[in-house]
N, C-alpha and C. Protein backbone atom coordinates (compact mmCIF):
# COMPACT_ATOMS: atom_id res chain seq x y z
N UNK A 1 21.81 21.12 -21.41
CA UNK A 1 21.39 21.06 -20.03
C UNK A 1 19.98 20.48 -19.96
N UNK A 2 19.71 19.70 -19.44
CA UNK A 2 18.74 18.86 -18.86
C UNK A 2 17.32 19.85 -18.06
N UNK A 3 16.45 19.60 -18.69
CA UNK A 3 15.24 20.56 -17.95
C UNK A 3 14.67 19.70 -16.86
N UNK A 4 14.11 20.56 -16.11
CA UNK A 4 13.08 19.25 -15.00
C UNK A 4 12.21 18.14 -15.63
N UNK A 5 11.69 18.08 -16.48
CA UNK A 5 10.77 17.11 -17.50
C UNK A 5 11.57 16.50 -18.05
N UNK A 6 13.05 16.30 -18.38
CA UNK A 6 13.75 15.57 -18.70
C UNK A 6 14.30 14.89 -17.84
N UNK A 7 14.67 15.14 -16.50
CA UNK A 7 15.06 14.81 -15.97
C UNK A 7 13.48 13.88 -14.99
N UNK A 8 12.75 13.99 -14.85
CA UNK A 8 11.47 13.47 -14.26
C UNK A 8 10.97 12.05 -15.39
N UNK A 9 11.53 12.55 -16.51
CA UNK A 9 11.01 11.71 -17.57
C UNK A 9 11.72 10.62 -17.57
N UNK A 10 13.42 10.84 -17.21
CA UNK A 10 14.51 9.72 -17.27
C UNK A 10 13.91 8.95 -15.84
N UNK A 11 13.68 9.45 -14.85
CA UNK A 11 13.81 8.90 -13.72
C UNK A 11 12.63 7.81 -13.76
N UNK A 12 11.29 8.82 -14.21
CA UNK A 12 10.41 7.58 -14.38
C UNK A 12 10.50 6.40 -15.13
N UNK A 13 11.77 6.74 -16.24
CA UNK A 13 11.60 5.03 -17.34
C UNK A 13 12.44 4.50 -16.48
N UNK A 14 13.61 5.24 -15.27
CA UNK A 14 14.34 4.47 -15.05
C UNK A 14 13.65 3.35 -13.63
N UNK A 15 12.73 4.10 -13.24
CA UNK A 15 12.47 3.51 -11.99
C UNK A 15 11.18 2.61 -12.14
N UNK A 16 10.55 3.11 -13.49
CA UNK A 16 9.15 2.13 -14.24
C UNK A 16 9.79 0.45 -14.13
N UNK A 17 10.86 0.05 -14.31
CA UNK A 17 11.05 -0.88 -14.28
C UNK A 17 11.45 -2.05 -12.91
N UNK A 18 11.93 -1.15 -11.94
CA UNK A 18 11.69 -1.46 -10.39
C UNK A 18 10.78 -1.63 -10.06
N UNK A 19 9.62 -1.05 -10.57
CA UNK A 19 8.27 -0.83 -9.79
C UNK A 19 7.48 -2.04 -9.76
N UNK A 20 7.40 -2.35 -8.54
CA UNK A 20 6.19 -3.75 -8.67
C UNK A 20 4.85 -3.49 -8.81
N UNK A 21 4.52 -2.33 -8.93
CA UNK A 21 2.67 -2.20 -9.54
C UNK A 21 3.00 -2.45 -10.74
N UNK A 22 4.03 -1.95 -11.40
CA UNK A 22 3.83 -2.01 -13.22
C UNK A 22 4.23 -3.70 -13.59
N UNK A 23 4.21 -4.36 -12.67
CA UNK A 23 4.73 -5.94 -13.08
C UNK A 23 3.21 -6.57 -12.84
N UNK A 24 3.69 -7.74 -13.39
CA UNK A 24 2.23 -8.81 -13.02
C UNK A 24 2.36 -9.09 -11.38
N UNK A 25 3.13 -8.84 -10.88
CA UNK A 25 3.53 -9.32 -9.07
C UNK A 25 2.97 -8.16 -8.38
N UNK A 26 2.18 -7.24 -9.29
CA UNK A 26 1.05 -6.35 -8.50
C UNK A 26 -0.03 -6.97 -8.40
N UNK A 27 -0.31 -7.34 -9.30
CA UNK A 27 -2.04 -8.42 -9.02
C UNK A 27 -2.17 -8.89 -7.98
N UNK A 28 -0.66 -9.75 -7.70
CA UNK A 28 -0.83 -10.44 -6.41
C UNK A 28 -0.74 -9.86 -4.52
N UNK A 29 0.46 -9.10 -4.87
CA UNK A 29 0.73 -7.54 -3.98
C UNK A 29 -0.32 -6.97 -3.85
N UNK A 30 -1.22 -6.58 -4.33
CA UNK A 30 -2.29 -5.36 -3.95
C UNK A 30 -3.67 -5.97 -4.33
N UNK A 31 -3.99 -6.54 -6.18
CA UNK A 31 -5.28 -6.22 -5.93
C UNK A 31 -5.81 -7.74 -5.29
N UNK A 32 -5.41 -8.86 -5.54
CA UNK A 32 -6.20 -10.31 -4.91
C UNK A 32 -6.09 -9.52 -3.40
N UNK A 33 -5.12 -8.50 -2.25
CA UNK A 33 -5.60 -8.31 -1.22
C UNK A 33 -6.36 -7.91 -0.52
N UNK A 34 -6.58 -6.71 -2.08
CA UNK A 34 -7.56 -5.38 -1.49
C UNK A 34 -8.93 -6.00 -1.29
N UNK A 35 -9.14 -7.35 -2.69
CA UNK A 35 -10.01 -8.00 -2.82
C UNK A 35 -10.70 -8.47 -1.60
N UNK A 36 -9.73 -9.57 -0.84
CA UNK A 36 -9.76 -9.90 0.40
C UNK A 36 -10.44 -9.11 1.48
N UNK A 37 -9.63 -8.12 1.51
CA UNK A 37 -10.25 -6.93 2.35
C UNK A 37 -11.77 -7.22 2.45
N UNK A 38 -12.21 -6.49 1.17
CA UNK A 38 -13.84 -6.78 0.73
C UNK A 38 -14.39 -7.89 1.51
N UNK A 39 -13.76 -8.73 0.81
CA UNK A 39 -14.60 -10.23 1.02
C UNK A 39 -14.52 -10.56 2.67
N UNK A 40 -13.66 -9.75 3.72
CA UNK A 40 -13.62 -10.32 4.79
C UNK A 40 -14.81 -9.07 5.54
N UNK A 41 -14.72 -8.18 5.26
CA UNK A 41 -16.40 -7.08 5.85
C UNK A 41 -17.42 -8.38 5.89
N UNK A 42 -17.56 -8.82 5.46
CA UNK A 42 -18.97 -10.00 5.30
C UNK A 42 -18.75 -11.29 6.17
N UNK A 43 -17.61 -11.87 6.60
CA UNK A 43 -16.97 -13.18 7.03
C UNK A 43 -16.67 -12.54 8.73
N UNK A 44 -17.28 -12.35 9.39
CA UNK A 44 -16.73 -11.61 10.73
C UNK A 44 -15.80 -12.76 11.25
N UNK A 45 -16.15 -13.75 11.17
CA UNK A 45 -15.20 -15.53 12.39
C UNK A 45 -14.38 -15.36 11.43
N UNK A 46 -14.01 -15.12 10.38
CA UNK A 46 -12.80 -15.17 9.53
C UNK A 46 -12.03 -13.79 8.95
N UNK A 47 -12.93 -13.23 9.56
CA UNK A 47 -12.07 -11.53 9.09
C UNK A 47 -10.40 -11.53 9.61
N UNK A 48 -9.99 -11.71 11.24
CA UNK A 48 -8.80 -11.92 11.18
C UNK A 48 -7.88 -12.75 10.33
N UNK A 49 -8.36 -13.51 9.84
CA UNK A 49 -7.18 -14.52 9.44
C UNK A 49 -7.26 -14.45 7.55
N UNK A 50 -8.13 -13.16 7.26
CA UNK A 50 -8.33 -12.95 6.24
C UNK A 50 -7.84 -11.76 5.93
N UNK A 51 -7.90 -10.45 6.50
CA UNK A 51 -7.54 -9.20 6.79
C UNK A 51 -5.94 -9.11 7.42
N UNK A 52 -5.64 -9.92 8.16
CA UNK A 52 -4.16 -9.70 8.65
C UNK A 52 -3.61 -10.22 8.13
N UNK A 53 -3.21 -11.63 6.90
CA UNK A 53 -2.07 -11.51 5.93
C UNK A 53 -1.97 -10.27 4.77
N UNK A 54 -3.43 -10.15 4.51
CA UNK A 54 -3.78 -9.10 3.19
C UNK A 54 -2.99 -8.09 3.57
N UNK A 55 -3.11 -7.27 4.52
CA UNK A 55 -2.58 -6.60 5.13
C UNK A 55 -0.79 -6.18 5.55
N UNK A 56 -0.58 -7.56 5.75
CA UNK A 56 0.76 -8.27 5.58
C UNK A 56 1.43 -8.10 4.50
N UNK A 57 0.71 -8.68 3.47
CA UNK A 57 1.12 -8.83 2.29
C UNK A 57 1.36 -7.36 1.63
N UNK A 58 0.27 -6.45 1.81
CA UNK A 58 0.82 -5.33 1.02
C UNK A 58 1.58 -4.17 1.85
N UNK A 59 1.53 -4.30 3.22
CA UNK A 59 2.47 -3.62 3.78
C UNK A 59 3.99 -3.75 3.09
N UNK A 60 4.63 -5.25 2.96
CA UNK A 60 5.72 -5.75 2.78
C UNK A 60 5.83 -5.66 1.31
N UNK A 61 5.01 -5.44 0.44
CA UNK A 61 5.37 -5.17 -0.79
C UNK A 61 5.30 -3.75 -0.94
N UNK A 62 4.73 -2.90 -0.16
CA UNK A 62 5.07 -1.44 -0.30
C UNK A 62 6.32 -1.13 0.09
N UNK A 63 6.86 -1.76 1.36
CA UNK A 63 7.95 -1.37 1.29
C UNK A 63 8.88 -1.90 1.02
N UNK A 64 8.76 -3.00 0.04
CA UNK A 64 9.72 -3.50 -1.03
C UNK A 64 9.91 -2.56 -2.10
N UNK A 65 9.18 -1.86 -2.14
CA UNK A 65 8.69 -1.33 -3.72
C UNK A 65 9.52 0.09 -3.34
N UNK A 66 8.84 0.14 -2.21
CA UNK A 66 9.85 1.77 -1.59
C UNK A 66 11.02 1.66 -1.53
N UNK A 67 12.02 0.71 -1.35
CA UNK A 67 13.28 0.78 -1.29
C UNK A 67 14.07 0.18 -2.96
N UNK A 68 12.91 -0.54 -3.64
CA UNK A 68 13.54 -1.32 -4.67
C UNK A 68 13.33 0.09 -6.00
N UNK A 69 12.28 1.07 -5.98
CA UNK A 69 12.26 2.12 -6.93
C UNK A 69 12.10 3.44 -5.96
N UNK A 70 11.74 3.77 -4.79
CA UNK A 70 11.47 4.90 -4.32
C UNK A 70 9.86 5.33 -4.49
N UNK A 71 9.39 4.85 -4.62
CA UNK A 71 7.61 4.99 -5.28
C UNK A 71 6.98 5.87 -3.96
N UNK A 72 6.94 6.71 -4.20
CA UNK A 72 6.75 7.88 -3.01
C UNK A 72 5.38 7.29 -2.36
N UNK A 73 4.40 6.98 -2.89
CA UNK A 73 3.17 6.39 -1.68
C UNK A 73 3.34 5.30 -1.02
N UNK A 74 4.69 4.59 -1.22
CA UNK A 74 4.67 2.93 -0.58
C UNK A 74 5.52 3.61 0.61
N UNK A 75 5.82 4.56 0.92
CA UNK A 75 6.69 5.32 1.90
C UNK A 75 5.51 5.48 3.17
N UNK A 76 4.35 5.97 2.45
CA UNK A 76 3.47 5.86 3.67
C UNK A 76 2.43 4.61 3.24
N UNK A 77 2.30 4.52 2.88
CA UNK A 77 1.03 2.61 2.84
C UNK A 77 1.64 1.88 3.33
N UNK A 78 3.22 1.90 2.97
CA UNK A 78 3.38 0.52 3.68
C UNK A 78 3.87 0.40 5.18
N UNK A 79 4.23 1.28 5.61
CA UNK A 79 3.81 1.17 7.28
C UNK A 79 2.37 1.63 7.75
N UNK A 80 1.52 2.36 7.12
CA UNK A 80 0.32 2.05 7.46
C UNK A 80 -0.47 0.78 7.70
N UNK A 81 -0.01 -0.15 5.91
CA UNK A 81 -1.14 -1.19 6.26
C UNK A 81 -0.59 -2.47 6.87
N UNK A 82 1.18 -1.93 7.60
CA UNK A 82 1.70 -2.83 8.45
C UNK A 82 1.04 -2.56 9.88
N UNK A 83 0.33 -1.38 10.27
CA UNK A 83 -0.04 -0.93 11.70
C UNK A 83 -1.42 -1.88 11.66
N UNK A 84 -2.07 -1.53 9.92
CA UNK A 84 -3.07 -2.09 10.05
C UNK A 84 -3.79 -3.69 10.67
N UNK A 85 -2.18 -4.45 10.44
CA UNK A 85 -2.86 -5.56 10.54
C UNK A 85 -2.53 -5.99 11.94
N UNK A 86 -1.10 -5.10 12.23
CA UNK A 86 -1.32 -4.88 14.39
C UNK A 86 -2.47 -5.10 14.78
N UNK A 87 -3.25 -3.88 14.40
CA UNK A 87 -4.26 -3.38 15.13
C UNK A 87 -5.34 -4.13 14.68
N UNK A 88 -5.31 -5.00 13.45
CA UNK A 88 -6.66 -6.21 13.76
C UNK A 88 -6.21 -7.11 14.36
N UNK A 89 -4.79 -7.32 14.43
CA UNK A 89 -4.56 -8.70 15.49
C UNK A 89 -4.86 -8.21 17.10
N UNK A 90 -4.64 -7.18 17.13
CA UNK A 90 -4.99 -6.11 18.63
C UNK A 90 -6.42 -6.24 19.04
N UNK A 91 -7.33 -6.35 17.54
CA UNK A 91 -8.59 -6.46 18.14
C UNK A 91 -9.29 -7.55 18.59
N UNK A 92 -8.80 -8.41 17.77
CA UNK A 92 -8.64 -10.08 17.64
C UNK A 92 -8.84 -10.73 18.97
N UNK A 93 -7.65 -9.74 19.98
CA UNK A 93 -7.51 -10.49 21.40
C UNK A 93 -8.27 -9.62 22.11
N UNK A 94 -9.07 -8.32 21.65
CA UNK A 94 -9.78 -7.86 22.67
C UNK A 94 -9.01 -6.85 23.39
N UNK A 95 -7.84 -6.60 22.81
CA UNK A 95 -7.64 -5.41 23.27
C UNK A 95 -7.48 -4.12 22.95
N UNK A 96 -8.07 -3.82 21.36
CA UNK A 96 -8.72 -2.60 21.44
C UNK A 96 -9.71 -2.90 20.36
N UNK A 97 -10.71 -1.70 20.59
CA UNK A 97 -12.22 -2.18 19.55
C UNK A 97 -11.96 -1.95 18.22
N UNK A 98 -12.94 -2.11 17.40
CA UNK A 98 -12.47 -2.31 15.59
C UNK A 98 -14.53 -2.25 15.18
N UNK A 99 -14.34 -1.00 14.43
CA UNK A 99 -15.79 -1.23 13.82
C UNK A 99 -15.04 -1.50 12.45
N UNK A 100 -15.23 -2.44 11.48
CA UNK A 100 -14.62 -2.93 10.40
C UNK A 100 -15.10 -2.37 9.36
N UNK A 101 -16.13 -1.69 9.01
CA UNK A 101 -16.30 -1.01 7.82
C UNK A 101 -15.59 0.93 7.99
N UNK A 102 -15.78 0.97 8.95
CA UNK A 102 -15.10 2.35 9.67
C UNK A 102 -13.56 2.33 9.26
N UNK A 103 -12.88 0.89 9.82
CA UNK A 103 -11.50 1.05 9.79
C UNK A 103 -11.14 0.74 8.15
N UNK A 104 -11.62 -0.32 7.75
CA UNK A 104 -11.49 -0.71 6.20
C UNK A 104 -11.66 0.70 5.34
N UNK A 105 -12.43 1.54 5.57
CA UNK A 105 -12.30 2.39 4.83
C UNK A 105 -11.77 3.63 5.20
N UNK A 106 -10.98 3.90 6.22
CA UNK A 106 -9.79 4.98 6.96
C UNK A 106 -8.26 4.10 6.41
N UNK A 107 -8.04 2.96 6.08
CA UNK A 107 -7.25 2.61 5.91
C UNK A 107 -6.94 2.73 4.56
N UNK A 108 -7.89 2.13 3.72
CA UNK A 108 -8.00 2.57 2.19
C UNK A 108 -8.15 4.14 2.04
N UNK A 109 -8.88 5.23 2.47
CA UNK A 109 -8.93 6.16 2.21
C UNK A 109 -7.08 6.85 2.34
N UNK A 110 -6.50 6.54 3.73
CA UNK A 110 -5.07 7.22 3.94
C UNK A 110 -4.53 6.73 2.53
N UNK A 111 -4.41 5.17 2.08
CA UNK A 111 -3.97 4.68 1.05
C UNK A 111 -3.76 5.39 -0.49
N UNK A 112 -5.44 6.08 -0.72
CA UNK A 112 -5.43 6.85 -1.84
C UNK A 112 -5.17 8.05 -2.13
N UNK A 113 -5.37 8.61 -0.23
CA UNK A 113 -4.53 10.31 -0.24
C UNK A 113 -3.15 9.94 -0.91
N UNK A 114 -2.66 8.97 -0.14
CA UNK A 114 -0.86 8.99 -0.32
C UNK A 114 -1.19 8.75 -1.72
N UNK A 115 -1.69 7.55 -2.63
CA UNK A 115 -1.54 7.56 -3.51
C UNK A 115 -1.40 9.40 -4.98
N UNK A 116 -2.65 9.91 -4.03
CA UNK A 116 -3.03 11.11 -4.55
C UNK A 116 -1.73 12.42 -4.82
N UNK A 117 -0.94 12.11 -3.70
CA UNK A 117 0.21 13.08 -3.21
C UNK A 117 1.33 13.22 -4.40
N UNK A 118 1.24 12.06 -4.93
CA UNK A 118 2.26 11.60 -6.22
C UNK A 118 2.23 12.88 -7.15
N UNK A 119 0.74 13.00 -7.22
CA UNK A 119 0.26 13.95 -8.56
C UNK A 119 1.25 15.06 -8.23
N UNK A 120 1.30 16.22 -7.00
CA UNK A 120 2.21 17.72 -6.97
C UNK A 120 3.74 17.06 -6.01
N UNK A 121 3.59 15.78 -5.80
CA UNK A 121 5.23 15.30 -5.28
C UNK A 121 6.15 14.57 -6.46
N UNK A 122 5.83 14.56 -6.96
CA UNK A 122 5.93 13.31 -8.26
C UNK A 122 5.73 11.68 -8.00
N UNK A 123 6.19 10.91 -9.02
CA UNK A 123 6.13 9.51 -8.37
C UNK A 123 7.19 8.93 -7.58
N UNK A 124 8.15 9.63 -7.96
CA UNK A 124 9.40 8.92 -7.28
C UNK A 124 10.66 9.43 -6.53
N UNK A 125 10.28 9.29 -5.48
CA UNK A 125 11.56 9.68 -4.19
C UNK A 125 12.54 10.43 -4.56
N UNK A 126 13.41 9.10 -5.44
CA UNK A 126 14.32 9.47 -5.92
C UNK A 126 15.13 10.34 -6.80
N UNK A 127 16.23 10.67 -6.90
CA UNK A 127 16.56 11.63 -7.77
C UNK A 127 17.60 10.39 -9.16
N UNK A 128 17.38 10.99 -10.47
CA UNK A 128 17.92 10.40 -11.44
C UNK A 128 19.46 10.60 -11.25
């Protein structure tokens, strides 16, 4: 009979290989965006059009990642940092305000709770 650690252990080799953080197609998914992020706090005339694909981009690979392994934090990041880039295109036109170091880092912070949650939820949704 199979203990919980065996069974947690199968699931993770089985789902380690779904996972797009553990591939090189995370570099591009998360960190060149998060990068972005950064680099657009400083660029204000270009923050939208710098911040809302980034944004784009890892919304849609979280929840690629959520349905392709179950990766329990892309369950909440990735409709987060899909609201996120709403709500800079929202600010964009002036219709609602955006202090950008405020939101950049409420957005990343929700990001690393969820990430954090993994530790007493495990990593993965799914059941083996």
């Amino acid at each position: 009979m199979a203990t919980k650690t065996d069974r947690s252990a199968i699931l993770s080799e089985c789902c380690d290989a779904k996972d797009l953080v553990r591939q090189k197609t995370g570099i591009l998914l998360w960190c060149f965006p998060t990068i972005a992020l950064f680099a657009g706090l400083s660029l204000a005339t270009l923050r939208p059009w710098i911040w809302i694909p980034a944004f784009l981009i890892m919304g849609v690979g979280c929840l690629a990642n959520a349905s392709r392994c179950g990766r329990m934090h892309c369950y909440i990041t990735g409709p987060i940092f899909l609201l996120a880039a709403i709500y800079v295109g929202l600010s964009t036109m002036s219709i609602v305000p955006i202090r950008p170091g405020i939101f950049l880092f409420s957005v990343l912070a929700i990001a690393m709770l969820a990430c954090l949650a993994e530790v007493p939820l495990g990593r993965y949704k799914r059941s083996a």
